[in-house]
C-alpha atoms as a PDB file:
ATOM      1  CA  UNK A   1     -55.298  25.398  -0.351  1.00  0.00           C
ATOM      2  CA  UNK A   2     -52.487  27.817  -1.101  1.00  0.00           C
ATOM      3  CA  UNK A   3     -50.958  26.979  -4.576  1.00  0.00           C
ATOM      4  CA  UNK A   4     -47.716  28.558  -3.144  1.00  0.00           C
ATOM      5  CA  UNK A   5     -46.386  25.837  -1.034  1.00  0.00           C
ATOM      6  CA  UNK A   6     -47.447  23.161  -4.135  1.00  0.00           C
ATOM      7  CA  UNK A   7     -45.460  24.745  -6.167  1.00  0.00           C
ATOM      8  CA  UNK A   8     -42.262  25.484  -4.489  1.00  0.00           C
ATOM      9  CA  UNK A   9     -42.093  21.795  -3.549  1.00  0.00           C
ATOM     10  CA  UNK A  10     -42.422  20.337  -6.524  1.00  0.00           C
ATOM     11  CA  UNK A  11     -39.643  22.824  -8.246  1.00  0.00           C
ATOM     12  CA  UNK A  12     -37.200  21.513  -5.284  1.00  0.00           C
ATOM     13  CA  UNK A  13     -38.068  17.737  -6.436  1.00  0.00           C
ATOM     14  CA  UNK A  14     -37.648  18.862 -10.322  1.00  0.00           C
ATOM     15  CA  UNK A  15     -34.539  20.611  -9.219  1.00  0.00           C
ATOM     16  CA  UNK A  16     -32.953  17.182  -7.269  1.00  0.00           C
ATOM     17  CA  UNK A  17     -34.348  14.945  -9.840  1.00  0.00           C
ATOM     18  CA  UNK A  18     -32.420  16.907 -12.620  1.00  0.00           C
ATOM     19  CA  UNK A  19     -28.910  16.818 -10.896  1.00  0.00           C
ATOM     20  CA  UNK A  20     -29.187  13.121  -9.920  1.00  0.00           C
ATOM     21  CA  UNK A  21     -30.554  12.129  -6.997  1.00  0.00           C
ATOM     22  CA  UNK A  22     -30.062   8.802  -7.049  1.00  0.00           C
ATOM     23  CA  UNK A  23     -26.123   9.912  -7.143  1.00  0.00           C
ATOM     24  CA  UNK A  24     -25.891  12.159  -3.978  1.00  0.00           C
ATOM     25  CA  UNK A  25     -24.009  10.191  -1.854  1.00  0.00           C
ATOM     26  CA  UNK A  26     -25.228   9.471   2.026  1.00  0.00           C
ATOM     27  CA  UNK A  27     -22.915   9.645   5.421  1.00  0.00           C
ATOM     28  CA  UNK A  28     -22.404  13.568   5.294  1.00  0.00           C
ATOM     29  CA  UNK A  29     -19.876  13.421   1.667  1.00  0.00           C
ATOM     30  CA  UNK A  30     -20.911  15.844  -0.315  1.00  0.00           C
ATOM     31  CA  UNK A  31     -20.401  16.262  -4.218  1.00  0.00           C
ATOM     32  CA  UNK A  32     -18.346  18.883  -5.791  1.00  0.00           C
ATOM     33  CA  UNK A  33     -18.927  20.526  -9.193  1.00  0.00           C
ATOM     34  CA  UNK A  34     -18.099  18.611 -11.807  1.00  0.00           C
ATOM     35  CA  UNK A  35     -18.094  15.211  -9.568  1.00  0.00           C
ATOM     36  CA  UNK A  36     -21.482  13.919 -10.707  1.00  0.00           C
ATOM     37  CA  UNK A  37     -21.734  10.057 -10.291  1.00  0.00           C
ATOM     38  CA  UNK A  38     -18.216  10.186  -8.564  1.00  0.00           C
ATOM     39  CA  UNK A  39     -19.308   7.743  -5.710  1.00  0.00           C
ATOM     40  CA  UNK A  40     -20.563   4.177  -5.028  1.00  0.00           C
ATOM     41  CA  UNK A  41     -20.966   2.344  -1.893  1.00  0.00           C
ATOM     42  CA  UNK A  42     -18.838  -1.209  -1.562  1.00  0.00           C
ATOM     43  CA  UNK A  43     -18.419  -4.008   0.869  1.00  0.00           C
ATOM     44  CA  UNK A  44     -14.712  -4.398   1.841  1.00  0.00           C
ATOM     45  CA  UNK A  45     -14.072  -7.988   2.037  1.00  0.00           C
ATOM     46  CA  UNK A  46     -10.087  -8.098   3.066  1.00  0.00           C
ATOM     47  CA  UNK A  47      -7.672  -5.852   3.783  1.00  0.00           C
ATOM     48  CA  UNK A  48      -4.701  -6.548   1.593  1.00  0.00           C
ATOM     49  CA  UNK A  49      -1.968  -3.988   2.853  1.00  0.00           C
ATOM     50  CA  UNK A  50      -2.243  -0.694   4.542  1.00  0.00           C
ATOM     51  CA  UNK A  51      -3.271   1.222   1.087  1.00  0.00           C
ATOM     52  CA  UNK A  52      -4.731  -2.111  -0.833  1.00  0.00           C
ATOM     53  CA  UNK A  53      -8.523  -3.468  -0.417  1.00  0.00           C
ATOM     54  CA  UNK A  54     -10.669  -6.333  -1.948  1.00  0.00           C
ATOM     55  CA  UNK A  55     -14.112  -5.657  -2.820  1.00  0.00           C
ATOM     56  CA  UNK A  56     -17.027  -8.160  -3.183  1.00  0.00           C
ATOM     57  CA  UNK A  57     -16.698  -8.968  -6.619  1.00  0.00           C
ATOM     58  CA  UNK A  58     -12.623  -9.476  -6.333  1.00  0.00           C
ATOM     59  CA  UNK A  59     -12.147  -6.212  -7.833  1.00  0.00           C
ATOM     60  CA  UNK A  60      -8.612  -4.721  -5.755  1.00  0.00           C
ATOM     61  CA  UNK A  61      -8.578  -1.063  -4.719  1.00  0.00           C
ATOM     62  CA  UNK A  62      -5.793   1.346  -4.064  1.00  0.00           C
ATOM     63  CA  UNK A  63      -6.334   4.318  -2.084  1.00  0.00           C
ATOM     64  CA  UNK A  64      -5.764   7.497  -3.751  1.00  0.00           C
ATOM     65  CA  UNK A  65      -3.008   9.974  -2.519  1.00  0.00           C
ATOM     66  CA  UNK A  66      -1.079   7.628  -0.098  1.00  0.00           C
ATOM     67  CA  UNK A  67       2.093   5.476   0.593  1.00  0.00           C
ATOM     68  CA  UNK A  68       2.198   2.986   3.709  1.00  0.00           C
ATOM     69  CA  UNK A  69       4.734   0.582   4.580  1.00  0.00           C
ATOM     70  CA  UNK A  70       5.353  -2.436   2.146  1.00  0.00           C
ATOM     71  CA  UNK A  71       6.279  -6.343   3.990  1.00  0.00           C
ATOM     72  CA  UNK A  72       8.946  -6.093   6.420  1.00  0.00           C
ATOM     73  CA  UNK A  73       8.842  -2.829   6.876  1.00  0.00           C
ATOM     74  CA  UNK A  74       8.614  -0.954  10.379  1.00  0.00           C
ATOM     75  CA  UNK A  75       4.684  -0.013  10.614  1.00  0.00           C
ATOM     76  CA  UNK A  76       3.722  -2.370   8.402  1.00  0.00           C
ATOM     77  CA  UNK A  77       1.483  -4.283  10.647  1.00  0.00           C
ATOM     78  CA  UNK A  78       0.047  -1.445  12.032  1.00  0.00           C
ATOM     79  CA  UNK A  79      -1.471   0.481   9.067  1.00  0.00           C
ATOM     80  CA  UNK A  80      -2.629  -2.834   7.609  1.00  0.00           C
ATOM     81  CA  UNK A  81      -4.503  -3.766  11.138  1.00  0.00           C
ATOM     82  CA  UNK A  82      -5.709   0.024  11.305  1.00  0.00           C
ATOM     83  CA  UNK A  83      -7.583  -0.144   7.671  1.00  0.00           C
ATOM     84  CA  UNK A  84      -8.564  -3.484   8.389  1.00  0.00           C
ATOM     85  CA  UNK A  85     -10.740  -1.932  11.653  1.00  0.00           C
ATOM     86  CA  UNK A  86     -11.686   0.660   9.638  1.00  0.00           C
ATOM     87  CA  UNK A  87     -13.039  -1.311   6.685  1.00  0.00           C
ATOM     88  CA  UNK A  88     -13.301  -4.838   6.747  1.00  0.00           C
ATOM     89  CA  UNK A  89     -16.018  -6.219   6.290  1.00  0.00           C
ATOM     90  CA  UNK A  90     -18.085  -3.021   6.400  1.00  0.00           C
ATOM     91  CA  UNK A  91     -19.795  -0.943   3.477  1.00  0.00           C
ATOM     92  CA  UNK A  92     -17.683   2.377   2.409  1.00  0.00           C
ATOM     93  CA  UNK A  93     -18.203   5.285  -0.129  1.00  0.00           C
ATOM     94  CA  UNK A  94     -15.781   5.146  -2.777  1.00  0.00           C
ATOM     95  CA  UNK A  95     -14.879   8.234  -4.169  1.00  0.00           C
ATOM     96  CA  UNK A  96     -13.113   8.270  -7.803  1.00  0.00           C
ATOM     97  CA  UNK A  97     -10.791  11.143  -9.164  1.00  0.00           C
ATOM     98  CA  UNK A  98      -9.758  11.704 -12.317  1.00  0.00           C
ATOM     99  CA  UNK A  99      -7.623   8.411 -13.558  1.00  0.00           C
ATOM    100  CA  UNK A 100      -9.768   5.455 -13.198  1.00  0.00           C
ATOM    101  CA  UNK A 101      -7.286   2.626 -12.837  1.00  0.00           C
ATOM    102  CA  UNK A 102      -3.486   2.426 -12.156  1.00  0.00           C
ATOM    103  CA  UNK A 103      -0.949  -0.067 -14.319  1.00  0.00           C
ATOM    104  CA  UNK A 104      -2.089  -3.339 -11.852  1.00  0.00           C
ATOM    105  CA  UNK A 105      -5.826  -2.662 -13.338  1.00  0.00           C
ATOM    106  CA  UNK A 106      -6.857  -1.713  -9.732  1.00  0.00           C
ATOM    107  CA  UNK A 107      -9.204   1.091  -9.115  1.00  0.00           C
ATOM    108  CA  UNK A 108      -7.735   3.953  -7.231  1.00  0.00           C
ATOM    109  CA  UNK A 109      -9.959   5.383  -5.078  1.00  0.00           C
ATOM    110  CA  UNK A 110     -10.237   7.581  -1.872  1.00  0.00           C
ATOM    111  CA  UNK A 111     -12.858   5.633   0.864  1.00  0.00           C
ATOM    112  CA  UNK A 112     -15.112   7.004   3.391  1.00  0.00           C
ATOM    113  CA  UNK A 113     -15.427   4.608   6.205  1.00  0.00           C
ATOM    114  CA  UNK A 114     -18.999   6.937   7.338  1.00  0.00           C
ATOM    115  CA  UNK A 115     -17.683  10.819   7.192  1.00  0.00           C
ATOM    116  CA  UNK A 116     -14.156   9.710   8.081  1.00  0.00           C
ATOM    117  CA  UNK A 117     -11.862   9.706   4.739  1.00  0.00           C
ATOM    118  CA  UNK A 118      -9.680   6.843   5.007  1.00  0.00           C
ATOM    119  CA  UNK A 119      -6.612   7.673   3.053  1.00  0.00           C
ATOM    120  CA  UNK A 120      -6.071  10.747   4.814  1.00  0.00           C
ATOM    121  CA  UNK A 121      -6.779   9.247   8.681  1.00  0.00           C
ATOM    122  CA  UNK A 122      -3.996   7.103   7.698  1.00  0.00           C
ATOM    123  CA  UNK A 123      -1.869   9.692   6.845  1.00  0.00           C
ATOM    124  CA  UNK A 124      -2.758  11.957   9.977  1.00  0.00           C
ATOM    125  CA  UNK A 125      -2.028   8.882  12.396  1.00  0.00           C
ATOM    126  CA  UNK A 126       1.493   8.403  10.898  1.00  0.00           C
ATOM    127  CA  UNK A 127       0.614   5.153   9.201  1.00  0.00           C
ATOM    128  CA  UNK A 128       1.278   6.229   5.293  1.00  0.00           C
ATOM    129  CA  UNK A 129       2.940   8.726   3.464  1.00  0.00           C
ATOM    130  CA  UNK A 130       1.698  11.379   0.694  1.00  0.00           C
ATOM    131  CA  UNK A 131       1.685   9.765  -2.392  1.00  0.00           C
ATOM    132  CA  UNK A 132       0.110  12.605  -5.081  1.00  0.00           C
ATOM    133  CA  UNK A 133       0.484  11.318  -8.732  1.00  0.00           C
ATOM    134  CA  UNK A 134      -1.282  13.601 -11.046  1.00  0.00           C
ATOM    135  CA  UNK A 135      -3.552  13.696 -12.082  1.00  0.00           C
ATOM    136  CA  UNK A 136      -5.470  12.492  -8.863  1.00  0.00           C
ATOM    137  CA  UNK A 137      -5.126  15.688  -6.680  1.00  0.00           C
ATOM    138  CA  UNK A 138      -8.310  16.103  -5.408  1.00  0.00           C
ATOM    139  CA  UNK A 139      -7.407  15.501  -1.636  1.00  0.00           C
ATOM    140  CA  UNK A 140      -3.903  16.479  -2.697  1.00  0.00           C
ATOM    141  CA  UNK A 141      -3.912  19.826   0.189  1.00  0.00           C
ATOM    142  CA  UNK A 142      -5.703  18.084   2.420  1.00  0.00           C
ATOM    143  CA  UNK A 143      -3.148  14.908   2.611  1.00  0.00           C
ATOM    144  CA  UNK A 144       0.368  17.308   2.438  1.00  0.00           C
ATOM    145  CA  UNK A 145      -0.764  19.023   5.756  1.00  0.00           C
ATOM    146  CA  UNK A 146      -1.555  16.340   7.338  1.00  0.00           C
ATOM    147  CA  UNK A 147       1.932  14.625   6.907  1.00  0.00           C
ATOM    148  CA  UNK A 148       3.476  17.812   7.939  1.00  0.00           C
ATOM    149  CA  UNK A 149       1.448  17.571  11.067  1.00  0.00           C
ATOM    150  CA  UNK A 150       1.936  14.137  11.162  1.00  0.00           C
ATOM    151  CA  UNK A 151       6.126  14.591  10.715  1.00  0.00           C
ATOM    152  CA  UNK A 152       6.275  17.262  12.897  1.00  0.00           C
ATOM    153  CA  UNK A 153       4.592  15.346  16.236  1.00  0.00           C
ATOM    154  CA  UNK A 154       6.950  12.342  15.381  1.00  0.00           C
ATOM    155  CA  UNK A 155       4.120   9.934  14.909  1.00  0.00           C
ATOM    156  CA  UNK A 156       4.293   6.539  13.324  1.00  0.00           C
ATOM    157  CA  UNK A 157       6.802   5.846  10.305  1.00  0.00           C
ATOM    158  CA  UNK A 158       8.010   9.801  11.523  1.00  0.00           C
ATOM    159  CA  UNK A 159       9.668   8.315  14.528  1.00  0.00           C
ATOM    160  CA  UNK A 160      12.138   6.650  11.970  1.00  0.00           C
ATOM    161  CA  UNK A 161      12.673   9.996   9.499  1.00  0.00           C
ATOM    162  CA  UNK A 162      16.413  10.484  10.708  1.00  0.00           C
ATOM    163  CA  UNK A 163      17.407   6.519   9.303  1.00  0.00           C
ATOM    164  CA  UNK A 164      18.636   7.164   5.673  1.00  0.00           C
ATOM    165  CA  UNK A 165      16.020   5.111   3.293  1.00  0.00           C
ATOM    166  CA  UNK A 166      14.555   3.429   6.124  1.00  0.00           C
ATOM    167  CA  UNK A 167      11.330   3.362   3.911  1.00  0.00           C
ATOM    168  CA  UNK A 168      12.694   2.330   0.406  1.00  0.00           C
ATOM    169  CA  UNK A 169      13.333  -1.338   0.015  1.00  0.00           C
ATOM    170  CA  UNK A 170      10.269  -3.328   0.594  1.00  0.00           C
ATOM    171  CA  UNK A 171       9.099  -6.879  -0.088  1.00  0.00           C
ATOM    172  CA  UNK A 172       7.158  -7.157  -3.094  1.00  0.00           C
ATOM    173  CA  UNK A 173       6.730 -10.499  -3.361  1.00  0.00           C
ATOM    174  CA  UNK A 174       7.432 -13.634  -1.315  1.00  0.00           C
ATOM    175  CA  UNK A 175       7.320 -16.921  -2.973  1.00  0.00           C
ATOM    176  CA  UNK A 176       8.820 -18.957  -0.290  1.00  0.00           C
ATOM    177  CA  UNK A 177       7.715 -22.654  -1.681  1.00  0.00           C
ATOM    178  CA  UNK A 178       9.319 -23.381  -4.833  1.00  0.00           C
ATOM    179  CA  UNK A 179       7.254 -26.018  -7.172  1.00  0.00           C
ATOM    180  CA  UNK A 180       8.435 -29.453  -6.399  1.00  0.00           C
ATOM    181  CA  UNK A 181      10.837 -30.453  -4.616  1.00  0.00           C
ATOM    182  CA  UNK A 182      12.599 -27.039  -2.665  1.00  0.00           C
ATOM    183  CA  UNK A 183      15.897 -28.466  -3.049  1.00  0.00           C
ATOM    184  CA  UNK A 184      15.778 -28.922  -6.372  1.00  0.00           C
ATOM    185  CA  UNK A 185      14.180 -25.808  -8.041  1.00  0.00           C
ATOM    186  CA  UNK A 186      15.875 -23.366  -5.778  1.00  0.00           C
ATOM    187  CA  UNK A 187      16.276 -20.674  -8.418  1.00  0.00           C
ATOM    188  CA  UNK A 188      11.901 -20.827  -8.094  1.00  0.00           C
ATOM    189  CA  UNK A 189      12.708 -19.774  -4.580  1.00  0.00           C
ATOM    190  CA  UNK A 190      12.817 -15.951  -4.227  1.00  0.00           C
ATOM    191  CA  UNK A 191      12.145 -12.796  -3.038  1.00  0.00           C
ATOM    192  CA  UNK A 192      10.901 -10.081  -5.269  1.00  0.00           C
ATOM    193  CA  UNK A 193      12.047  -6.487  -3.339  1.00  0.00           C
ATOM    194  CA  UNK A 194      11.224  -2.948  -4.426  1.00  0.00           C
ATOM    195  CA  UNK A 195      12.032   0.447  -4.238  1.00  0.00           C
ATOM    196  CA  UNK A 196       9.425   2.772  -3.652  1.00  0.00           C
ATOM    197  CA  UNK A 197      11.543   5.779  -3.179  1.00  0.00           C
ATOM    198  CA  UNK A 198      12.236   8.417  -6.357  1.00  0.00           C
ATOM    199  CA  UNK A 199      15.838   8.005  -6.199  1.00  0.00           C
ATOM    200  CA  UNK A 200      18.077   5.151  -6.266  1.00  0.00           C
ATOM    201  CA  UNK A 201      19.559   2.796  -4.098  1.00  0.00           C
ATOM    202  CA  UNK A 202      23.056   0.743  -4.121  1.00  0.00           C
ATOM    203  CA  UNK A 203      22.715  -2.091  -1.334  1.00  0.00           C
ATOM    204  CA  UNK A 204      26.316  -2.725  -1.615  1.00  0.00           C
ATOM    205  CA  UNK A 205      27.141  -3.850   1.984  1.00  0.00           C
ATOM    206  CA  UNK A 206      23.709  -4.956   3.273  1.00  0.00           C
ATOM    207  CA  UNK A 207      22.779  -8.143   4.335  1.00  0.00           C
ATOM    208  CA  UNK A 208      20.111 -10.435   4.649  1.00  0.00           C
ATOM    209  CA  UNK A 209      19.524 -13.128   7.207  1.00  0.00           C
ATOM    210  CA  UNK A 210      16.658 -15.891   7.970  1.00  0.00           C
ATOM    211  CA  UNK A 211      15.474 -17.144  11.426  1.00  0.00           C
ATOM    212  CA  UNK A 212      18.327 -19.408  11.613  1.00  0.00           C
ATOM    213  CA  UNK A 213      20.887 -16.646  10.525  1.00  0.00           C
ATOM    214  CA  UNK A 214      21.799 -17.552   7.367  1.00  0.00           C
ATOM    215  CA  UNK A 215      23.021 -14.797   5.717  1.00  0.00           C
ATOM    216  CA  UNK A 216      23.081 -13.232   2.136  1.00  0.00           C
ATOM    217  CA  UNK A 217      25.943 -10.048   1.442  1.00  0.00           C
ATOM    218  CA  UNK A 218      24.885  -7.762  -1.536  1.00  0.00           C
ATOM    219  CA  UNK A 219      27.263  -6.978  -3.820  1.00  0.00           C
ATOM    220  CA  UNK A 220      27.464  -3.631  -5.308  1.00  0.00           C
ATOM    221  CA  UNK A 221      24.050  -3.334  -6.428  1.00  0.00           C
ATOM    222  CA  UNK A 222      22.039  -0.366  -7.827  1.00  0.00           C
ATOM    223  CA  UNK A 223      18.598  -0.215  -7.966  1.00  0.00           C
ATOM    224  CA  UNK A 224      17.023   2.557  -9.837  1.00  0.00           C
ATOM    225  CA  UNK A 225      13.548   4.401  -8.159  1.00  0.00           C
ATOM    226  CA  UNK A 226      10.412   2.379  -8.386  1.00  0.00           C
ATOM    227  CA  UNK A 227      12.078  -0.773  -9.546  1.00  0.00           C
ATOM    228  CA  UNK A 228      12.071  -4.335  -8.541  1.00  0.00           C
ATOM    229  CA  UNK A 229      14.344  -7.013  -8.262  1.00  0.00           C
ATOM    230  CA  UNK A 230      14.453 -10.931  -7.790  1.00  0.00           C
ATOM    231  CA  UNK A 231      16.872 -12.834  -4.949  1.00  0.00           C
ATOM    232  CA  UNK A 232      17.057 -16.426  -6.161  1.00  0.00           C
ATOM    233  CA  UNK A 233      18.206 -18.866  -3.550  1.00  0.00           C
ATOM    234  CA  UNK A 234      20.421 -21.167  -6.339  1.00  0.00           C
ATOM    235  CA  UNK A 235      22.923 -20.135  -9.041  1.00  0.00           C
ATOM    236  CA  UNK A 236      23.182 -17.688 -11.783  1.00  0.00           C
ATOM    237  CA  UNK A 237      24.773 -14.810 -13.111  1.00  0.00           C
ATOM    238  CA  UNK A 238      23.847 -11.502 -11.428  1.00  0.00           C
ATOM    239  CA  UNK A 239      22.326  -8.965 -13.576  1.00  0.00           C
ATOM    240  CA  UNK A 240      20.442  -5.218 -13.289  1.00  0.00           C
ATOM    241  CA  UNK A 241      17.143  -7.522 -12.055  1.00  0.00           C
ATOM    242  CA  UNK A 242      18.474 -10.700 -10.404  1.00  0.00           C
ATOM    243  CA  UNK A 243      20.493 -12.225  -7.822  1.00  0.00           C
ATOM    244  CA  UNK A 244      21.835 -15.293  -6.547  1.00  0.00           C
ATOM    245  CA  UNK A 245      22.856 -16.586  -3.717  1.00  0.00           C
ATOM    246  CA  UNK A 246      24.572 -18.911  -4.416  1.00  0.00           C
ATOM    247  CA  UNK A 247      23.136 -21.663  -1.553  1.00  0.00           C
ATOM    248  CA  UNK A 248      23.068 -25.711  -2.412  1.00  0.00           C
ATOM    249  CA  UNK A 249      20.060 -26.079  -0.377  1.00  0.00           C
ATOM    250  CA  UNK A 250      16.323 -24.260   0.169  1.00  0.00           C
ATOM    251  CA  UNK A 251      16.449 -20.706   2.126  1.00  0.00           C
ATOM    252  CA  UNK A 252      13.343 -20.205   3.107  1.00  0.00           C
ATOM    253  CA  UNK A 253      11.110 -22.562   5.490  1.00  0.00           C
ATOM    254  CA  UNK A 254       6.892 -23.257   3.761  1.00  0.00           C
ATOM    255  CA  UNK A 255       5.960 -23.571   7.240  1.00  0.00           C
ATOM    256  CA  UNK A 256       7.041 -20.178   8.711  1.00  0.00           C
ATOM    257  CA  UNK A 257      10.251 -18.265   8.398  1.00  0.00           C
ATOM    258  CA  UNK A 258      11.675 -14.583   9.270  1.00  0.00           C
ATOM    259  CA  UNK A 259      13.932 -12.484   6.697  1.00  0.00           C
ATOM    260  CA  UNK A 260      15.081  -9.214   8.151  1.00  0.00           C
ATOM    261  CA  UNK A 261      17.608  -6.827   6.573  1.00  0.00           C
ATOM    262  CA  UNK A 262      20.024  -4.353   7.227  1.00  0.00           C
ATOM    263  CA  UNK A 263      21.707  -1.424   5.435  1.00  0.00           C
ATOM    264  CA  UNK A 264      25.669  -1.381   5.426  1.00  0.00           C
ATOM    265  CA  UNK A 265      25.227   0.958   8.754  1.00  0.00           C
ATOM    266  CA  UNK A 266      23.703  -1.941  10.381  1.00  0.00           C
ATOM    267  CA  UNK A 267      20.338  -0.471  10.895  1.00  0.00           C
ATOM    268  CA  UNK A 268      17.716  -3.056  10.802  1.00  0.00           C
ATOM    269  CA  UNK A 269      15.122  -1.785   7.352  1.00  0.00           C
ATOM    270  CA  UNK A 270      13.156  -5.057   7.420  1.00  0.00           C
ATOM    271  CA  UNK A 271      11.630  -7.596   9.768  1.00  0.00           C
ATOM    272  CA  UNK A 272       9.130  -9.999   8.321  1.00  0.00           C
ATOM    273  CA  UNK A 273       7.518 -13.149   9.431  1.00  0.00           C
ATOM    274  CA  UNK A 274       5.251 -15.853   7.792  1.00  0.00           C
ATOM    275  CA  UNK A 275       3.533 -19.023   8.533  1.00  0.00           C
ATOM    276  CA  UNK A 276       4.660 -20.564  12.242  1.00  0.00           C
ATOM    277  CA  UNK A 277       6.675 -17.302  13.157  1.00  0.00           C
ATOM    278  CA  UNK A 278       4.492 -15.174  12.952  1.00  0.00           C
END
């Protein structure tokens, strides 16, 4: 027998063995240098939002590199129900960058549903925004053209890019049934909003209504970038974090309800349903 062969075989097996084989990942991903023990396969077991997954074990992911639309907003739906066919359910590659964990304690992370890379099919189908925050940039080029693309074909969220801050104020937060008796904790009735965008926001002039139209008027209201704030259904003293308004009875139905709201131009920014009306 020819040594040769022998030989060369077992230096490819010292060769894998000594880079890790147990850490090359399977479904066609490939490592890069310097990404050793970067991946590890997970069952998704629910799809929070469009960029927010549960793991078994409860731990919460957030996919690396993108934005999609918060509660209410337009699209909302329809990036969660596209992760939730993509993942749900099913075993994924997780892929880590450089920061391990963002200020929630989730783990941010890019996921490969097979060879597809989630984050960025999302953002090539018009169902999430780039969303780079160094320093987890490792799909950064990959993600920017593909919202160009995505932008310039008008698809998804893009078909609303000429409403001013259409995709700002989101609902953070719904907690619709106040402890005890509704009617008489209504300041434990509210609605936590946010705004995602980097600049700020005065909702001066918009309004909120419920399914059976009553209605709430912001005052002149600023609300800095990435900041939340708290609409209380019963008295109190506005502030730079909460509101009141003002009502002597519960808002919000715990059986199902709508809130939708609309800039001072009258263009509708949120439509969201729980419980019965959905």
């Amino acid at each position: 027998m020819n040594p040769k062969p022998v030989i060369a075989i077992a230096l490819i097996l010292f060769a894998l063995l000594g880079f890790g084989l147990a850490n090359i990942p399977t479904g066609g991903i490939t490592q890069k240098p310097g990404q050793a023990n970067g991946y590890e396969t997970a069952i998704v077991t629910r799809v929070i939002d469009g960029d927010t997954v549960v793991i078994e074990g409860d731990e919460r992911i957030r996919l690396l590199g993108i934005d999609t639309p918060e509660r209410g907003q337009h699209f909302y739906q329809e990036a969660k129900q596209m992760l939730q066919e993509m993942v749900e359910n099913k075993t994924v590659m997780l892929e880590s960058d450089i920061k391990n964990r963002d200020k929630y304690n989730r783990l941010l992370r890019y996921i490969y549903a097979g060879e597809t890379l989630v984050n960025l099919e999302l953002v090539k189908k018009g169902m999430a925004r780039a969303y780079i925050i160094p320093p987890n940039e490792r799909h950064s080029d990959e993600i920017l053209m593909a919202e160009a693309e995505a932008r310039n074909s008008n698809l998804g969220i893009w078909k609303f890019s000429g409403l001013k801050d259409i995709f700002c104020i989101g609902i953070f937060y719904f907690h619709y049934n106040a402890r005890g008796n509704d009617n008489e904790n209504l300041n434990d009735e509210y609605v936590v909003f946010r705004n995602s965008c980097n600049h700020s926001l005065n909702l001066g002039g918009w309004v909120i209504k419920d399914a059976a139209n009553k209605s709430y008027a912001f005052p002149d209201f600023p609300v800095p970038a990435k900041t939340k704030f708290i609409l209380h259904t019963g008295s109190g003293t506005d502030n730079e974090t909460d509101l009141y308004w003002e009502s002597s009875r519960a808002i919000w139905n715990n059986n199902g309800d709508t809130l939708r709201m609309w800039n001072s131009e009258g263009e509708l920014l949120l439509d969201y349903s729980y419980g019965q009306h959905l």
